[in-house]
Protein backbone atom coordinates (compact mmCIF):
# COMPACT_ATOMS: atom_id res chain seq x y z
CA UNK A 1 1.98 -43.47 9.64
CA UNK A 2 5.46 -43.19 7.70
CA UNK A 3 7.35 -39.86 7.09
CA UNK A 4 5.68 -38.95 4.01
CA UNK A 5 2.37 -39.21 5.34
CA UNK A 6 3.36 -37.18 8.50
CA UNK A 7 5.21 -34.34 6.64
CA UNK A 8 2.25 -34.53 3.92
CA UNK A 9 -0.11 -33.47 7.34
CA UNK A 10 2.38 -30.69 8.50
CA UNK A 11 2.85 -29.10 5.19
CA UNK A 12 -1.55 -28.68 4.83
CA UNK A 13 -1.32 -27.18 9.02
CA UNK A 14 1.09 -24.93 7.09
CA UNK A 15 0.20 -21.21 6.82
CA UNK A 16 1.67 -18.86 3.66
CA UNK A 17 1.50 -15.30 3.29
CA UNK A 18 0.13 -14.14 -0.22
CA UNK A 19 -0.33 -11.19 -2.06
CA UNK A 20 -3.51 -10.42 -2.70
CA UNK A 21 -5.24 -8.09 -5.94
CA UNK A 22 -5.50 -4.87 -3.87
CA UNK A 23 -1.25 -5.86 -3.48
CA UNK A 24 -1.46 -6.77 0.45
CA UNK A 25 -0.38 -9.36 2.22
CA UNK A 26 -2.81 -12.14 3.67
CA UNK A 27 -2.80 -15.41 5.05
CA UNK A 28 -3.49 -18.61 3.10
CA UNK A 29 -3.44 -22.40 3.74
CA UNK A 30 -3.32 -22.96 0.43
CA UNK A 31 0.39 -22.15 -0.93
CA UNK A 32 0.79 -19.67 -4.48
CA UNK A 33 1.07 -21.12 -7.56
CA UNK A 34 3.10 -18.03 -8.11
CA UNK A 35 6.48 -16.07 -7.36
CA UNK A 36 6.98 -12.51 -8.07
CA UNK A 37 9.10 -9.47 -7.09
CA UNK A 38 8.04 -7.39 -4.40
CA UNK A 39 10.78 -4.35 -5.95
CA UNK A 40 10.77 -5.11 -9.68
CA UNK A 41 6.73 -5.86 -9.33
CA UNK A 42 7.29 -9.06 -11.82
CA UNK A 43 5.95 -12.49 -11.31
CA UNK A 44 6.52 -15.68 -12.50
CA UNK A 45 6.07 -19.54 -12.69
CA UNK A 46 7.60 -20.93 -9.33
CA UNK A 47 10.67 -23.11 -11.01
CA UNK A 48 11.63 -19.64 -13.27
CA UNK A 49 15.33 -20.38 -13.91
CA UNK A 50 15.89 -16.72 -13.71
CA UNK A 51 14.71 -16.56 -10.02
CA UNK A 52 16.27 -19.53 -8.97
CA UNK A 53 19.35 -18.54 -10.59
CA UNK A 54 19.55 -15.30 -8.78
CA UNK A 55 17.72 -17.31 -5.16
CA UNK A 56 20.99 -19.56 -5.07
CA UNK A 57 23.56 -15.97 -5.64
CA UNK A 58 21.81 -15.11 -2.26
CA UNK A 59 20.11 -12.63 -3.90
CA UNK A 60 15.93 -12.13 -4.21
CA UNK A 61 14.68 -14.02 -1.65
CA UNK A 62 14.38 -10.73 0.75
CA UNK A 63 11.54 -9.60 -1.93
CA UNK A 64 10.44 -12.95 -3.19
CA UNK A 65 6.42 -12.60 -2.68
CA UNK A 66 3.70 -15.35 -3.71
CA UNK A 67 0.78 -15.17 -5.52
CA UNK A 68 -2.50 -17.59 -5.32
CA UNK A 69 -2.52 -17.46 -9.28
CA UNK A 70 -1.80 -15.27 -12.29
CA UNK A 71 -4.35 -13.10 -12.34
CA UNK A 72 -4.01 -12.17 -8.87
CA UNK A 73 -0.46 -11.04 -9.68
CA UNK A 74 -1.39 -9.16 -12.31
CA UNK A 75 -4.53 -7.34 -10.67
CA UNK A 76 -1.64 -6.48 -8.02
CA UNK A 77 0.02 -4.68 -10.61
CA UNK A 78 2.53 -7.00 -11.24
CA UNK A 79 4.28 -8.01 -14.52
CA UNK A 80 5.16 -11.21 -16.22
CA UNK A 81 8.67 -12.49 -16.45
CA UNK A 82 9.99 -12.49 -19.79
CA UNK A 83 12.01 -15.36 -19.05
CA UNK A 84 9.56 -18.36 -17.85
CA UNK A 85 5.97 -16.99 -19.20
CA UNK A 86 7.61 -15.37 -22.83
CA UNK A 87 4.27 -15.01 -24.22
CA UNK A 88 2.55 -13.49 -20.88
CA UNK A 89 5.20 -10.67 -20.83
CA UNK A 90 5.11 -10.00 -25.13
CA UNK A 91 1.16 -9.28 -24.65
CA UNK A 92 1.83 -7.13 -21.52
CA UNK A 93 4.82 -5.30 -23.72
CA UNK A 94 2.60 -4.64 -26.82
CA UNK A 95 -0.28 -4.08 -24.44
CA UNK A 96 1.60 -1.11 -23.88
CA UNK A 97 0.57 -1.25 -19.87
CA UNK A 98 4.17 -0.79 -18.74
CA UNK A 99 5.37 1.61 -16.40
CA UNK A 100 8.61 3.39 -17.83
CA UNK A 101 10.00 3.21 -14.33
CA UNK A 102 8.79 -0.70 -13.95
CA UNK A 103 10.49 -2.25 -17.09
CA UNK A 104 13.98 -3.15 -16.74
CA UNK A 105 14.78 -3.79 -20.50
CA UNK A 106 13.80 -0.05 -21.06
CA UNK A 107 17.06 2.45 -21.45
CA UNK A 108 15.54 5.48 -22.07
């Protein structure tokens, strides 16, 4: 076996924690396809340059959560990231769905 193969085994004994459609936490073999939020309730594509922007200040990781796919995150009540899924978050914003509360471009 070489290193690759052997960190290729370790990685699938690997256990994540995802969030799930009723929002709660459970345990998955299978890693998320997506990151969101846990304060800000937003999600996004894993390489977002937003997040990682704001990951390498020090900051978000604390709340970072993961998702098994999109529509889990958004039957969690999460919302799409306007800056790696654009066209996710303008049908969620004309959709109208947003929380006043939840929607950080809002200065009302």
């Amino acid at each position: 076996m070489n290193d690759r193969t052997d960190a290729r085994r370790e990685d699938d004994r690997r256990v994540h924690t995802l969030i799930g459609p009723d929002g709660e936490p459970y345990r998955s073999v299978t890693p998320g396809t997506f990151g969101g939020h846990r304060r800000c309730r937003l999600y996004g594509r894993l390489d977002c340059p937003c997040a990682l922007r704001a990951m390498a200040r020090g900051q978000y990781v604390s709340q970072r959560v993961f998702f098994a796919d999109e529509s889990t995150a958004v039957r969690a009540g999460y919302r799409p990231c306007a800056v790696c899924l654009p066209k996710a978050y303008a049908r969620w914003k004309a959709s109208g769905r947003q929380d006043r509360n939840n929607d950080p471009e809002d200065t009302s």
